[in-house]
Protein backbone atom coordinates (compact mmCIF):
# COMPACT_ATOMS: atom_id res chain seq x y z
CA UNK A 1 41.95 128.56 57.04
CA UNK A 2 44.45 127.74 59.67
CA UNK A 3 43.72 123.32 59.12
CA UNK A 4 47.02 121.72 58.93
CA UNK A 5 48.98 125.30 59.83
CA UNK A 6 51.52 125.06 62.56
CA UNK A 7 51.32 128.64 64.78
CA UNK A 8 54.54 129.85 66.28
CA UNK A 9 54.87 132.49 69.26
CA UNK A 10 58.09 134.12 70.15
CA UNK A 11 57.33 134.87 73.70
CA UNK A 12 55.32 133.06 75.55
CA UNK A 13 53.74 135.65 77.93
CA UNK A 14 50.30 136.42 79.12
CA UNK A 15 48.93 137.26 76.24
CA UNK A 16 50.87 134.43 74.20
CA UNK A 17 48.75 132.35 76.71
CA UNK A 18 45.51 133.64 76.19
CA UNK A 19 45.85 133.55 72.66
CA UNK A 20 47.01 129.89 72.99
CA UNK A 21 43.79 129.21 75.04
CA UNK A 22 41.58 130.61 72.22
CA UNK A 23 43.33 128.71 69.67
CA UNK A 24 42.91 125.23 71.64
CA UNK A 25 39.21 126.35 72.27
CA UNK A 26 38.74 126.65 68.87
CA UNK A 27 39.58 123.06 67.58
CA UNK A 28 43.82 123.60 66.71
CA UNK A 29 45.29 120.49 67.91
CA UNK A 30 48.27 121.48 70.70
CA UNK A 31 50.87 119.44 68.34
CA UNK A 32 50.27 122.65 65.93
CA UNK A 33 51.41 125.54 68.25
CA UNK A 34 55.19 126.02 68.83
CA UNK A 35 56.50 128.23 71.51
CA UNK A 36 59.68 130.27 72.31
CA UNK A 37 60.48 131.13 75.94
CA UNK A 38 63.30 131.80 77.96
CA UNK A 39 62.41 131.68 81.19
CA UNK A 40 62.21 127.94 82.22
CA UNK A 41 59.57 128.11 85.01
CA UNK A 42 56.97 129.75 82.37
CA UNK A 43 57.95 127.03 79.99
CA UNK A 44 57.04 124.51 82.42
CA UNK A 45 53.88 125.79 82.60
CA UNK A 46 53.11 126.73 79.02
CA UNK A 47 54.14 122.70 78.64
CA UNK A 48 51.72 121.28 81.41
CA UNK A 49 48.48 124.06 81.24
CA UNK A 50 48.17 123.54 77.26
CA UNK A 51 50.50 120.56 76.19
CA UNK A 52 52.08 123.01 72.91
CA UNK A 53 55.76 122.47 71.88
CA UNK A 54 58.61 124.22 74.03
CA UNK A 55 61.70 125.65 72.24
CA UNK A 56 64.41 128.11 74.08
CA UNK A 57 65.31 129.32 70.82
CA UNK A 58 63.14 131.92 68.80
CA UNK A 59 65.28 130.82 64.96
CA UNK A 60 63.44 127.33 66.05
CA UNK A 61 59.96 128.71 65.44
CA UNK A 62 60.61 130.63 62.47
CA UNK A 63 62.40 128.01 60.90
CA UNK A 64 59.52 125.63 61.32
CA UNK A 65 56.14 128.00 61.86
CA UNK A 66 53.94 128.66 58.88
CA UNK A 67 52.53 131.48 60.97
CA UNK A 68 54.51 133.29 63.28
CA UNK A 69 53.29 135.87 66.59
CA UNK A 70 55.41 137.91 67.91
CA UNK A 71 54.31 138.04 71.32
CA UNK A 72 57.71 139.74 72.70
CA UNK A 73 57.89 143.22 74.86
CA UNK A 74 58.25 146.39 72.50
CA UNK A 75 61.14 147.41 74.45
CA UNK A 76 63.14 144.24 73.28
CA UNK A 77 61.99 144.08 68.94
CA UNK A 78 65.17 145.23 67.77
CA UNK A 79 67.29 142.57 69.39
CA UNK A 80 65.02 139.93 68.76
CA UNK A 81 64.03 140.97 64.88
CA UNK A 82 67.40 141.42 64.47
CA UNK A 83 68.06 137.77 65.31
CA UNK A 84 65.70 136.45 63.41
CA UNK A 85 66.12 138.21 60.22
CA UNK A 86 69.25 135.40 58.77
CA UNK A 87 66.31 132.66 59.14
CA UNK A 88 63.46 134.50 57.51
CA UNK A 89 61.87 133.81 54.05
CA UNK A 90 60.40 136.13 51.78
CA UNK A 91 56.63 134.43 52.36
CA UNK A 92 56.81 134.01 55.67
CA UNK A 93 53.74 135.82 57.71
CA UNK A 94 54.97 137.59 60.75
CA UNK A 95 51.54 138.49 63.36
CA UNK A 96 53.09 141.23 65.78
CA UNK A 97 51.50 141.94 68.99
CA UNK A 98 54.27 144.44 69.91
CA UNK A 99 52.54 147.97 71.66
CA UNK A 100 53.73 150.27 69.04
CA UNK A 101 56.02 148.95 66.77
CA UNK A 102 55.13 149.77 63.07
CA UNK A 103 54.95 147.33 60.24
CA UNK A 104 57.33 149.84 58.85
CA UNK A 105 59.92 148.90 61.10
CA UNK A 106 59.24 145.28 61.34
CA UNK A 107 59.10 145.20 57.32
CA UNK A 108 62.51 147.49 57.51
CA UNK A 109 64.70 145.27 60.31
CA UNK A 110 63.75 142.02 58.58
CA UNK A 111 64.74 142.51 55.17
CA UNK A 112 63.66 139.39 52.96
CA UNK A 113 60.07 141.11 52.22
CA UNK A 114 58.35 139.33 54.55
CA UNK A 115 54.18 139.80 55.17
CA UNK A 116 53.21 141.78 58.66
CA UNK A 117 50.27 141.52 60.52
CA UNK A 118 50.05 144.14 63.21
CA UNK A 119 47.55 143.16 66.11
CA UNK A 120 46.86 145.14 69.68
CA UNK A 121 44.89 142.90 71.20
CA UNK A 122 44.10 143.63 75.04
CA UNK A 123 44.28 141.44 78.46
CA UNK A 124 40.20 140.01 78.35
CA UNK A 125 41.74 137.84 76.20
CA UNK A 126 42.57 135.47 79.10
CA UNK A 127 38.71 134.88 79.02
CA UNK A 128 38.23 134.95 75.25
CA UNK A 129 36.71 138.61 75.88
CA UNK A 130 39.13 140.83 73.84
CA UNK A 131 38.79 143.49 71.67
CA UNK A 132 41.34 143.65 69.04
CA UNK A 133 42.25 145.85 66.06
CA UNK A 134 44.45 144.22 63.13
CA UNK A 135 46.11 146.59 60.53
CA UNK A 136 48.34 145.21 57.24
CA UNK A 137 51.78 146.15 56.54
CA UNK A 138 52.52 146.86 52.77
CA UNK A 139 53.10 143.32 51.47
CA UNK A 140 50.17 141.67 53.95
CA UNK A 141 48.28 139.94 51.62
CA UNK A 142 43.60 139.89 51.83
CA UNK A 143 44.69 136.13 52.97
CA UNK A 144 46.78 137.31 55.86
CA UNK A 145 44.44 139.85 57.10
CA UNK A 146 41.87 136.62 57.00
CA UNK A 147 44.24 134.16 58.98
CA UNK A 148 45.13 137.18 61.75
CA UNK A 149 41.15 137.91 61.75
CA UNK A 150 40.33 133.96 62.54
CA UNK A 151 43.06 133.75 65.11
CA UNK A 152 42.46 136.47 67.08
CA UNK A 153 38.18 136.08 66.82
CA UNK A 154 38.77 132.76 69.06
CA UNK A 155 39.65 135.27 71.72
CA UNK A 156 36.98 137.73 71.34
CA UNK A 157 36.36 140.29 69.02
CA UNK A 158 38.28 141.73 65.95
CA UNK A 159 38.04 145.16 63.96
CA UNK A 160 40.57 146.43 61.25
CA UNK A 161 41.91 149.62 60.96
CA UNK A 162 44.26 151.44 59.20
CA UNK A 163 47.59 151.38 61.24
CA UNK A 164 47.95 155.75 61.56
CA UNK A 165 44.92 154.82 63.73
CA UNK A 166 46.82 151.67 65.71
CA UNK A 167 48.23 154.42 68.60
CA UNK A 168 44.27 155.18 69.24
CA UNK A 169 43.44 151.65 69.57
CA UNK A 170 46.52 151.18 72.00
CA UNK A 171 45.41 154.09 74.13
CA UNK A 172 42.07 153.04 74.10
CA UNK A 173 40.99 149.34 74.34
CA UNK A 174 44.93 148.35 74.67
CA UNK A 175 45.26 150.09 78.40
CA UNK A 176 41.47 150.65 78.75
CA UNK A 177 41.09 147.42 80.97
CA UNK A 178 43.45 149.21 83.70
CA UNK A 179 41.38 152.48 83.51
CA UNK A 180 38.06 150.31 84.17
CA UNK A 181 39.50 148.14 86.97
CA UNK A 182 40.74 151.45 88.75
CA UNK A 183 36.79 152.49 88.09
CA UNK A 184 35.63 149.21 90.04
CA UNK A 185 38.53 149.41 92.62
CA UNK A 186 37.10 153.00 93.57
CA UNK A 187 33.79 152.43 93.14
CA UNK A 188 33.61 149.79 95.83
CA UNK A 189 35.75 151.69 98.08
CA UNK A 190 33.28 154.10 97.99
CA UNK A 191 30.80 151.84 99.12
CA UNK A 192 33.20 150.52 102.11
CA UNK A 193 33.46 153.96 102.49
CA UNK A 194 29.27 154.22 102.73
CA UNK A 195 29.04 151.18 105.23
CA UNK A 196 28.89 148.05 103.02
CA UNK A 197 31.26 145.25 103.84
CA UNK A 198 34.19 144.89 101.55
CA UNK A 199 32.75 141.77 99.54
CA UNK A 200 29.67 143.18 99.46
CA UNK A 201 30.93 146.43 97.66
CA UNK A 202 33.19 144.67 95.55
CA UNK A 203 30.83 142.35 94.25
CA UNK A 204 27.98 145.12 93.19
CA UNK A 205 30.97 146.74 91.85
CA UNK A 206 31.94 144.21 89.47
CA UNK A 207 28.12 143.70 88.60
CA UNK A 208 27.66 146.80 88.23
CA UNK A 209 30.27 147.55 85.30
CA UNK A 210 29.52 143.94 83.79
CA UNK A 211 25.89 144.55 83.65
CA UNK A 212 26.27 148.27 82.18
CA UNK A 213 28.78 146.88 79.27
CA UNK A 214 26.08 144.20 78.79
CA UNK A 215 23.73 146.70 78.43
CA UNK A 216 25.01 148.93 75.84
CA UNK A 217 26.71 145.99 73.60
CA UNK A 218 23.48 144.10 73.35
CA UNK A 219 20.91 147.48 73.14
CA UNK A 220 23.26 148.72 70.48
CA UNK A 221 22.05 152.75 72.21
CA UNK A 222 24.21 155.23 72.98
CA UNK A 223 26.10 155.41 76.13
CA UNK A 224 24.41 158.88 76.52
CA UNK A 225 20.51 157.03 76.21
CA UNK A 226 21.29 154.55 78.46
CA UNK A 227 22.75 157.22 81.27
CA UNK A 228 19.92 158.71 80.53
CA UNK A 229 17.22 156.36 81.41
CA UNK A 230 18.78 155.59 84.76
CA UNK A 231 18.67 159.52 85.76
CA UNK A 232 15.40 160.50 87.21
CA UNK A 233 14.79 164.54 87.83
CA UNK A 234 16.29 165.47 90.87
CA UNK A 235 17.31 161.82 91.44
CA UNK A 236 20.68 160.32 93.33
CA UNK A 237 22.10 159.39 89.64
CA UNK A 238 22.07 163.41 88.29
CA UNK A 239 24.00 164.37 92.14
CA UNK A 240 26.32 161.68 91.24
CA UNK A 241 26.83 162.72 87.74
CA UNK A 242 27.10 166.06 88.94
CA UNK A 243 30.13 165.27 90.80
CA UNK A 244 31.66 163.44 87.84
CA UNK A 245 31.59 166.78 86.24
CA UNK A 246 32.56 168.55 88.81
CA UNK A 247 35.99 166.48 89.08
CA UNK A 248 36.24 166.20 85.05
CA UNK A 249 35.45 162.66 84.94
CA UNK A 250 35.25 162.67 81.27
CA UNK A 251 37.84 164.37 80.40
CA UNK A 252 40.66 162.63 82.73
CA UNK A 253 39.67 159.32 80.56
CA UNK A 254 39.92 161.29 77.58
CA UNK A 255 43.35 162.91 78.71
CA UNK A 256 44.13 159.27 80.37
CA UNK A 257 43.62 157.80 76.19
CA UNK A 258 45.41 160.72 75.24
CA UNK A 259 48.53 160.06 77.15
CA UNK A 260 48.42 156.38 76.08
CA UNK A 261 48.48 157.10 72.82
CA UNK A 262 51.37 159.48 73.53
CA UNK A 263 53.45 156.81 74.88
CA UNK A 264 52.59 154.17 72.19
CA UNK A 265 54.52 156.90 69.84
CA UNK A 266 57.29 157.15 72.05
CA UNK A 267 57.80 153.40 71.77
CA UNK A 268 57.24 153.56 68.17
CA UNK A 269 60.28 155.86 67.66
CA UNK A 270 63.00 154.14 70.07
């Protein structure tokens, strides 16, 4: 679905990169992917790490892009919709990446009916390990939801939702990387803490987390079975867990999504 369609990012971050990455690894020549940046330096690099197009002005991707990402910060998507909207068509298909910025409001600032895509895809991307949730806009056609789905499956994996549900996602799989590295961070500082070397801990660490995700995405069992078969009666694991409890381990991830989600909203009305 995307043979002989040229992609264009505005913003050429990150996760413009990753994506980029995934889209190379999946067989779109480099001649087919257009990208705006400002800042030289990450132009440079954008050029010489993946061999795309370079352009320093976003009207230059819209104008020429069958398929256009907006890859921009959230904080910014007023300006820069607003200074696209003179070059946009009515069947152009905008793919936002934006942390909570509504369809509604893309669909609203850019007036010529164009088709939205809303994506929250999250930083594993940068190994093709994401998990992303798409959502339509009103005039998003079964097509565009196909096109956003192949895209963003190069770079891991892809779920729809409806977009009342988008702010979840965000707090959840959007920010959840951060909560898990602070998990492996303190986890092997606990084992410094116990004696083991720094490498050492950090290493297990990582294994540790990689090997339990491995786990319960290829046993398809509930988080809750698979505790449960590593806690033997009166065991190390059930003092451990007893802690977690103790400290409301559960529930300051649950409050920690919550708060995300919270902020997502915030960003959504600004």
């Amino acid at each position: 679905m995307l043979d002989g369609k040229t992609i264009g990012f505005i913003g050429g971050g990150n996760m413009a990169g990753a994506i980029i990455k995934g889209l190379l690894a999946g067989g779109l020549p480099a001649a087919s992917i257009m990208v705006a940046e400002p800042d030289p330096t990450r132009r440079d690099f954008l050029s010489s790490e993946y061999g795309v197009k370079l352009h320093d002005e976003n009207l230059d991707i819209i104008r020429q892009a069958d398929i256009t990402i907006l890859a921009i910060k959230p904080q910014v998507a007023a300006s820069v919709l607003t200074g696209l909207e003179p070059a946009i068509l009515a069947d152009t298909l905008i793919i936002s990446i934006m942390a909570g910025i509504s369809t509604d409001f893309i669909e609203k600032t850019l007036t010529n009916g164009v088709r939205v895509v809303r994506v929250m895809p999250n930083t594993p991307a940068l190994i093709q390990a994401a998990a992303t949730a798409i959502c339509p806009g009103r005039k998003a056609t079964q097509q565009d939801l196909e096109i956003s789905r192949e895209i963003f499956s190069l770079v891991g994996t892809v779920v729809t939702v409806p977009e009342k549900q988008m702010d979840a996602v965000t707090g959840l799989s959007g920010s959840g990387p951060a909560y898990v590295f602070a998990f492996i961070e303190a986890l092997a500082d606990a084992g410094v803490k116990n004696g083991l070397p720094r490498d050492i801990a950090a290493q297990l660490a990582v294994q540790t987390v990689v090997g339990a995700a491995r786990m319960a995405a290829e046993t398809g069992e509930h988080p809750a079975l698979l505790r449960e078969k590593v806690t033997s009666p009166g065991g190390t694991t059930i003092a451990a867990l007893h802690t977690l409890e103790n400290g409301r381990f559960r529930g300051l991830i649950m409050d920690a999504v919550d708060s995300a989600c919270r902020r997502s909203k915030e960003l959504s009305e600004k």
